[in-house]
C-alpha atoms as a PDB file:
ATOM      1  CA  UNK A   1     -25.210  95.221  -7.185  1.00  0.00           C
ATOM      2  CA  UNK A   2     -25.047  92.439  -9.538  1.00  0.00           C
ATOM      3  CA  UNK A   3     -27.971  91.670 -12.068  1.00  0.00           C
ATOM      4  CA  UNK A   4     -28.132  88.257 -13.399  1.00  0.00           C
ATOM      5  CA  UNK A   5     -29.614  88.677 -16.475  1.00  0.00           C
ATOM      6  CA  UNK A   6     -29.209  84.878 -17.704  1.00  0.00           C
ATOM      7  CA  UNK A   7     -29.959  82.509 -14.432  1.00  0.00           C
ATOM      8  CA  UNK A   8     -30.036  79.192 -16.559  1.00  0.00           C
ATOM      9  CA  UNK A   9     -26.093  79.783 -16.792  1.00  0.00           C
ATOM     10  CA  UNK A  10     -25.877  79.491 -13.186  1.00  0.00           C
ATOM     11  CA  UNK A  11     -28.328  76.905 -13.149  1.00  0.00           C
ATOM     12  CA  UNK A  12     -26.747  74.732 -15.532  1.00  0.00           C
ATOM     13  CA  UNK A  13     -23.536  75.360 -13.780  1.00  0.00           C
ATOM     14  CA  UNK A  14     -24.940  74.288 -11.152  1.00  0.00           C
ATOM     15  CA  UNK A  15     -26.877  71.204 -13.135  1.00  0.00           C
ATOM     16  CA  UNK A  16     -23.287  70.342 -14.258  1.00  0.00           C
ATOM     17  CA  UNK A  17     -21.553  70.448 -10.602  1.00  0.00           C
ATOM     18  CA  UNK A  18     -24.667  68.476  -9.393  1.00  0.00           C
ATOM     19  CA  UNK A  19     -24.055  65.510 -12.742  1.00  0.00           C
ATOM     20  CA  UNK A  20     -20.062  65.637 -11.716  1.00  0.00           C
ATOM     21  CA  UNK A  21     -20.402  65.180  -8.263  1.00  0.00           C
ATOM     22  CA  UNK A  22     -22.754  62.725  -8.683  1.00  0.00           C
ATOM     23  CA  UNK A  23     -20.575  60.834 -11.716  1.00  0.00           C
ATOM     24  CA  UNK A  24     -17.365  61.485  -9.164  1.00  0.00           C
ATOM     25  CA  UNK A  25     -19.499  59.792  -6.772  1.00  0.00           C
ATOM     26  CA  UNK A  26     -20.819  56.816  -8.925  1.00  0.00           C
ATOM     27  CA  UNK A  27     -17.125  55.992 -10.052  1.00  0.00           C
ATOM     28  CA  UNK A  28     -15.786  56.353  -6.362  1.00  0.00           C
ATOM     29  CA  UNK A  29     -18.490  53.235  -5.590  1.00  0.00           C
ATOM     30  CA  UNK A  30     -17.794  51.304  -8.697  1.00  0.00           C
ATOM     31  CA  UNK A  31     -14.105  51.286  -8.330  1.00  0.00           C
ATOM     32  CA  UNK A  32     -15.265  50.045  -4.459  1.00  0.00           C
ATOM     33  CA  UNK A  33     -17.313  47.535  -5.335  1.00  0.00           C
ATOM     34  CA  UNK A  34     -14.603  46.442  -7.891  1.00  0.00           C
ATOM     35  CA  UNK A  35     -11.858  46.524  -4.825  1.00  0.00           C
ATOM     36  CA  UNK A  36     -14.230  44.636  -2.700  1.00  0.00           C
ATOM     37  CA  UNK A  37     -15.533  41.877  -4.741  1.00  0.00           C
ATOM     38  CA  UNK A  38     -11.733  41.508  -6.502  1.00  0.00           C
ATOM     39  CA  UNK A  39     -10.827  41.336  -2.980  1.00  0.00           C
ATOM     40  CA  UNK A  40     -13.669  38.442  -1.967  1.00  0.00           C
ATOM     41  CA  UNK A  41     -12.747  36.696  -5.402  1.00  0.00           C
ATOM     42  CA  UNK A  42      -8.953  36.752  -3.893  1.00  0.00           C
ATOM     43  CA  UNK A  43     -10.267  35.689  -0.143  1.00  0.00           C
ATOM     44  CA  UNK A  44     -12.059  32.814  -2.197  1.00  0.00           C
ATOM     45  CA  UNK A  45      -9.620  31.373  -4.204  1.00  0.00           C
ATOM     46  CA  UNK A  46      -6.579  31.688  -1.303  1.00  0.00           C
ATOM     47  CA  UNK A  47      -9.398  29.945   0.810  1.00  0.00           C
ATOM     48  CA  UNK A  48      -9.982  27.111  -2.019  1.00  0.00           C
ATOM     49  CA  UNK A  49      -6.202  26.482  -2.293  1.00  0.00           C
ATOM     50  CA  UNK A  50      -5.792  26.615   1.751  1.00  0.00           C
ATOM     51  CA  UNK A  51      -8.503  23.816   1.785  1.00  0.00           C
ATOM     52  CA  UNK A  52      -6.897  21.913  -1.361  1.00  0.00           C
ATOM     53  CA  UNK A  53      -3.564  22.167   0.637  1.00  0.00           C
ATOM     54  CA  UNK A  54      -5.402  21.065   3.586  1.00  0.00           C
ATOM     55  CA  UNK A  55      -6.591  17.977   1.939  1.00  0.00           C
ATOM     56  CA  UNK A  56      -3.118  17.474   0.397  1.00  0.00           C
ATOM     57  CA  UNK A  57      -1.544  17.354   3.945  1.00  0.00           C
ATOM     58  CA  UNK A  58      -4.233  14.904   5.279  1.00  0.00           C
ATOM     59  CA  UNK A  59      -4.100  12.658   2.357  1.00  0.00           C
ATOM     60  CA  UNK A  60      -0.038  12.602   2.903  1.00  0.00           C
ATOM     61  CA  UNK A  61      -0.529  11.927   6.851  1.00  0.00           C
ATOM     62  CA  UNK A  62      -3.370   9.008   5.832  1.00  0.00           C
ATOM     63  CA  UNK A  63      -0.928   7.578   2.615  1.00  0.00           C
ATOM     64  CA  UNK A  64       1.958   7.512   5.559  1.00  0.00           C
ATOM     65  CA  UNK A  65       0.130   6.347   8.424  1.00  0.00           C
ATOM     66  CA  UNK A  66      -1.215   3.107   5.326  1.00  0.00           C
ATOM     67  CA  UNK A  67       2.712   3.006   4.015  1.00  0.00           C
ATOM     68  CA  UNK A  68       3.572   2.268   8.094  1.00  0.00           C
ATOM     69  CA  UNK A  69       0.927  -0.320   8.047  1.00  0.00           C
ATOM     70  CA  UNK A  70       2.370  -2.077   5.183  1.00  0.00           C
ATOM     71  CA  UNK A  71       5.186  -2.135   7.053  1.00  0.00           C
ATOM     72  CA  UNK A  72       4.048  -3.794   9.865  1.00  0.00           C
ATOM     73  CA  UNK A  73       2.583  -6.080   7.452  1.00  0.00           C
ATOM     74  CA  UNK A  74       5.493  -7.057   5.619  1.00  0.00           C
ATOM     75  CA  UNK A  75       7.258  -7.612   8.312  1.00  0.00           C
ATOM     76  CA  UNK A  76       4.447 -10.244   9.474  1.00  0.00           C
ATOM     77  CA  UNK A  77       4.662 -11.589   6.086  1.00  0.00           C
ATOM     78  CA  UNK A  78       8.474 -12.102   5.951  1.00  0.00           C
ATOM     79  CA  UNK A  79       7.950 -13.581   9.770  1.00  0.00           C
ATOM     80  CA  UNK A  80       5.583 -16.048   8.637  1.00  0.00           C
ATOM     81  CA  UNK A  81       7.377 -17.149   6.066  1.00  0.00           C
ATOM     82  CA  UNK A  82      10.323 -17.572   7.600  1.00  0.00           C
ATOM     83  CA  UNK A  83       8.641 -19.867   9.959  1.00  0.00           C
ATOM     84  CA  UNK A  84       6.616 -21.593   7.231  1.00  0.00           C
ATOM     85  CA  UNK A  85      10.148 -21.860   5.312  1.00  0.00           C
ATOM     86  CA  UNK A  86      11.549 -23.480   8.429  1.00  0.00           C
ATOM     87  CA  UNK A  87       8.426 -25.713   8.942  1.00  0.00           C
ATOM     88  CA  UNK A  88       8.952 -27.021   5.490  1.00  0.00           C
ATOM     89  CA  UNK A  89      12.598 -27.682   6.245  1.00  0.00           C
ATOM     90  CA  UNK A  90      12.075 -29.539   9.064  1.00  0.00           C
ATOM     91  CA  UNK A  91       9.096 -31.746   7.263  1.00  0.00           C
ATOM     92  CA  UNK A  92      11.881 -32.494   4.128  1.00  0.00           C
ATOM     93  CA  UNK A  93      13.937 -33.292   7.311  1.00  0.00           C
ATOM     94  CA  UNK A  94      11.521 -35.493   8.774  1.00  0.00           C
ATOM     95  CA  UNK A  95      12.056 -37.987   6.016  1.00  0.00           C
ATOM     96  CA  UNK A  96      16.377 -38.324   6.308  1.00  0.00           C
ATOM     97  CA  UNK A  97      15.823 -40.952   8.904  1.00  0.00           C
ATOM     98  CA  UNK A  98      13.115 -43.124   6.149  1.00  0.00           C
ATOM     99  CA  UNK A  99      15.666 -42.208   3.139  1.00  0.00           C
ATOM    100  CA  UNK A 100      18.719 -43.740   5.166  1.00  0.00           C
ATOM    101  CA  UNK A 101      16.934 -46.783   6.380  1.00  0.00           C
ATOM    102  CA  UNK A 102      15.955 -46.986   2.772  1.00  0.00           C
ATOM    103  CA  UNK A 103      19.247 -46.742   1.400  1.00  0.00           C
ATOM    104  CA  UNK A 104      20.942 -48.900   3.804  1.00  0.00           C
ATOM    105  CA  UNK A 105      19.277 -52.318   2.747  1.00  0.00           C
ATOM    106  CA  UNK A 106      19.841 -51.728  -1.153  1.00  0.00           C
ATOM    107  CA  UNK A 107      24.038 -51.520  -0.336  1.00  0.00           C
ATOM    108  CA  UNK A 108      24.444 -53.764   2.017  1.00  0.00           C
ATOM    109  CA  UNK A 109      25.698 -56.993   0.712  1.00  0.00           C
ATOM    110  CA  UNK A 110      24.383 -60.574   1.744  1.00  0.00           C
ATOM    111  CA  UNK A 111      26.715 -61.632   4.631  1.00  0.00           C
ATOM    112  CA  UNK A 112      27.668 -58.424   5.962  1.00  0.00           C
ATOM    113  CA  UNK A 113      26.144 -57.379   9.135  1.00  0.00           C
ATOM    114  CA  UNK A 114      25.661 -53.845  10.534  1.00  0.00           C
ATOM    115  CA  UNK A 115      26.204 -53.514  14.428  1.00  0.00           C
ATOM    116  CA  UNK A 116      25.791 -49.550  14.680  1.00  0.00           C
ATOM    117  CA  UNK A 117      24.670 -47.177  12.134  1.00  0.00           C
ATOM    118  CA  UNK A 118      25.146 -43.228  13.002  1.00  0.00           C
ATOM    119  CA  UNK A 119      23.497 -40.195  11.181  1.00  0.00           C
ATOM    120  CA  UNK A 120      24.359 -36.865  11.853  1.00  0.00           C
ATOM    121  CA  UNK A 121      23.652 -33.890   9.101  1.00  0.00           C
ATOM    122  CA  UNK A 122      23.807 -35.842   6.544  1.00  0.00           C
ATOM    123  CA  UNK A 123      27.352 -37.944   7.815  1.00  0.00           C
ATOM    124  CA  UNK A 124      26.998 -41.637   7.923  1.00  0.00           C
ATOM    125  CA  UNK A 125      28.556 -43.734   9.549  1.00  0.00           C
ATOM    126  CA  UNK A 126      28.401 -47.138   9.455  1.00  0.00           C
ATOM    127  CA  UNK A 127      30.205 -50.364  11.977  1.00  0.00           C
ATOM    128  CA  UNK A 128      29.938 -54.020  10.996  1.00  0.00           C
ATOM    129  CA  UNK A 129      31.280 -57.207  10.460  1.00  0.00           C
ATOM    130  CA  UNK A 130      31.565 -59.304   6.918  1.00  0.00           C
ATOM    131  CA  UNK A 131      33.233 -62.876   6.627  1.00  0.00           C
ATOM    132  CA  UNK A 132      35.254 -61.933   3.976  1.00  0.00           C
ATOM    133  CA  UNK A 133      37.670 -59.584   2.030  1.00  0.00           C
ATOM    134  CA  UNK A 134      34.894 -60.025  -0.848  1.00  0.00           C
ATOM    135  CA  UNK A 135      31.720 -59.284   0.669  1.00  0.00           C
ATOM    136  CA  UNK A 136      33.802 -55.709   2.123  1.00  0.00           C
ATOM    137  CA  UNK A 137      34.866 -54.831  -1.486  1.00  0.00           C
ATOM    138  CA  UNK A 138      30.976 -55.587  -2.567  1.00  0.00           C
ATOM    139  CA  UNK A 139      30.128 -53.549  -0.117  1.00  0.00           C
ATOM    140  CA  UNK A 140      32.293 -50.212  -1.201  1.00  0.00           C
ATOM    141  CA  UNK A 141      31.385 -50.917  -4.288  1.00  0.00           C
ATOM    142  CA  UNK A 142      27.756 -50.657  -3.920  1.00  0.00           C
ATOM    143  CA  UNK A 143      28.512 -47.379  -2.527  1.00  0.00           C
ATOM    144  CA  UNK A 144      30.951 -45.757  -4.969  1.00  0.00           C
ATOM    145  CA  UNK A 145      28.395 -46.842  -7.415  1.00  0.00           C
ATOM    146  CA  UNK A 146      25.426 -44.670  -5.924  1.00  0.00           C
ATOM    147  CA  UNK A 147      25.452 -41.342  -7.037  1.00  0.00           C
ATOM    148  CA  UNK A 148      23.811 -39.899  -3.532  1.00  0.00           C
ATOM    149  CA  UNK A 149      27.033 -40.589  -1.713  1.00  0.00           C
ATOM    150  CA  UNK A 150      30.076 -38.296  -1.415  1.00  0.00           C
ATOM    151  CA  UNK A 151      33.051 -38.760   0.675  1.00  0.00           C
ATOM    152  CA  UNK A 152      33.358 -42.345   1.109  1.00  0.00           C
ATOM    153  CA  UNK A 153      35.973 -43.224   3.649  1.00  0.00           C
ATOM    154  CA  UNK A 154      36.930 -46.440   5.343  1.00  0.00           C
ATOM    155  CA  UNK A 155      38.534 -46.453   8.742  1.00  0.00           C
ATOM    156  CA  UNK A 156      39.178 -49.855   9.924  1.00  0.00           C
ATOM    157  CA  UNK A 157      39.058 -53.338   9.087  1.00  0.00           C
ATOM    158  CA  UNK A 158      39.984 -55.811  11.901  1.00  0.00           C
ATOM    159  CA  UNK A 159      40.230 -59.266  11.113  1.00  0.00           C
ATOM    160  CA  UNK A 160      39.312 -61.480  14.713  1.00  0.00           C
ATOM    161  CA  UNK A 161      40.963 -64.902  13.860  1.00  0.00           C
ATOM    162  CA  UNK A 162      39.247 -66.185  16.911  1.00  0.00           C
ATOM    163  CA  UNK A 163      35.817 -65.490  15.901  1.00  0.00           C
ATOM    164  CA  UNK A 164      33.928 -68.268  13.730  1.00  0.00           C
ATOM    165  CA  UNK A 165      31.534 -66.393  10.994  1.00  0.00           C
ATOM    166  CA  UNK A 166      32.354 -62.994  10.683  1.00  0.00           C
ATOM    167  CA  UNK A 167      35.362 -62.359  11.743  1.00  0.00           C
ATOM    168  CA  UNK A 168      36.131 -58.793  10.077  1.00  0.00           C
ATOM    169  CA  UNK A 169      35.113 -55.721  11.534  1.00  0.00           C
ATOM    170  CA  UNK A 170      34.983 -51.926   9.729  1.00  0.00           C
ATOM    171  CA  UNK A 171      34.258 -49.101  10.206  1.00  0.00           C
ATOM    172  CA  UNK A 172      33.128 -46.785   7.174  1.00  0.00           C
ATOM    173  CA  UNK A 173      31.527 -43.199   6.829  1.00  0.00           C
ATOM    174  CA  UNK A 174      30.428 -41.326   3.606  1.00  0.00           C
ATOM    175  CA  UNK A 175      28.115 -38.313   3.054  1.00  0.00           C
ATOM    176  CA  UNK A 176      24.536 -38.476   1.748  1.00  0.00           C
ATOM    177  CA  UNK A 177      23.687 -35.794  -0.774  1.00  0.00           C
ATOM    178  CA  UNK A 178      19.935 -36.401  -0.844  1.00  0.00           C
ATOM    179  CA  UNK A 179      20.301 -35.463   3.462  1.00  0.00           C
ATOM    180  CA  UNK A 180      18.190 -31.912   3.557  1.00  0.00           C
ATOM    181  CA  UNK A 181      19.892 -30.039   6.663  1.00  0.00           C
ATOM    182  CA  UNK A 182      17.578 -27.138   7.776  1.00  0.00           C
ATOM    183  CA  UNK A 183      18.849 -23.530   8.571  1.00  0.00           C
ATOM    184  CA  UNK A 184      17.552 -22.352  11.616  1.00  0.00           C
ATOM    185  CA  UNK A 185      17.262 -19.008  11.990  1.00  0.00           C
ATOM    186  CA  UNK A 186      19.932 -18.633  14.204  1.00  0.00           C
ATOM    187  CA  UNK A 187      21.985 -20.017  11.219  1.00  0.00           C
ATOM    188  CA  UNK A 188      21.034 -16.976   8.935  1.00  0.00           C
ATOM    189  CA  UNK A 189      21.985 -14.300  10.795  1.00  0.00           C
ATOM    190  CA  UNK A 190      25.136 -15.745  11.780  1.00  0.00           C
ATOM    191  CA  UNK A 191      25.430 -16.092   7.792  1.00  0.00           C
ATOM    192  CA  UNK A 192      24.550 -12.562   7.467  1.00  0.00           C
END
C-alpha cells in the first residue's frame, strides 16, 4: 500500500488537467466560432456579389430590351422621313408646271405662236408657228440666252407657202434645269 504523503501534488495535477482540458476546450470553440463566422462572412459576400451579378444581368436584359426599342424607333424615324423627304419633293414638284408657264411667256417672241407645249421630267417641248425666219432666230435666242435651259434642240421648221400669217412651223425641245424630279422610293433602291 501506497501512502500519499503530499495530496496537493495530485490535486494540482489534477487542477492542471482540469485548466488544460478546459483551455483545449476553449480553443477547440474559438477556432469554431472563427470557422463559422469566416464561413458566414464568405456566404455573405458570395451572396452580395451573386445579387450584384444579378442586377448586372437584369440591367443588361433592360439596356437590350431599350437598345431594341431604339431600333424600332429609328427605323420609324428613317420611315417618316423618307416619306416627309418625298412629300417635300413632290410639293417642290408641284410648282414645275407654274415655273414653265412662267418661263414660257418671257421667251416667246411677239408673233410666234405656240400650238402644243409638252413637259415631261423636266424635257420641254415646244410646237408652233412664227411668220418669219427672224422671229424663229429671236426665239432660240431668247433661249440660249437663259441660263435654266440645257440641251436646246430644234427639229423642224416647215415653211406652208399656202398659209397667209404664219406660215412656219417648228418644232423645238430643250431641258429645264430649275425642273425638281422627285425620287420615289422605288427609285432608291433600284439605285442601291
Amino acid at each position: 500500500m501506497r501512502i500519499n504523503l503530499l495530496p496537493w501534488r495530485a490535486q494540482a495535477q489534477r487542477r492542471l488537467e482540469r485548466v488544460f482540458i478546459l483551455q483545449t476546450f476553449m480553443v477547440v470553440v474559438c477556432a469554431l466560432i472563427t470557422v463559422l463566422m469566416i464561413t458566414q462572412w464568405q456566404q455573405h459576400w458570395l451572396h452580395e456579389q451573386q445579387s450584384r451579378h444579378q442586377q448586372l444581368e437584369q440591367g443588361i436584359e433592360q439596356f437590350e430590351h431599350t437598345l431594341a426599342r431604339f431600333a424600332q424607333q429609328d427605323e420609324k424615324r428613317r420611315a417618316l422621313q423618307s416619306r416627309l423627304g418625298l412629300v417635300n419633293r413632290l410639293q417642290q414638284q408641284r410648282n414645275n408646271v407654274t415655273a414653265v408657264l412662267n418661263f414660257i411667256p418671257t421667251v416667246i417672241p411677239p408673233g410666234a405662236y405656240l400650238t402644243r407645249l409638252v413637259q415631261q421630267e423636266g424635257q420641254i417641248s415646244l410646237e408652233g408657228w412664227v411668220t418669219s425666219n427672224a422671229e424663229l432666230a429671236r426665239l432660240l435666242a431668247a433661249l440660249e440666252k437663259q441660263s435654266d435651259v440645257s440641251g436646246l434642240n430644234i427639229d423642224t421648221v416647215i415653211t406652208d407657202e399656202k398659209v397667209s400669217g404664219p406660215n412656219k412651223r417648228f418644232k423645238l425641245n430643250f431641258s429645264l434645269t430649275r425642273y425638281v424630279a422627285p425620287q420615289l422610293p422605288g427609285d432608291q433602291e433600284e439605285e442601291s
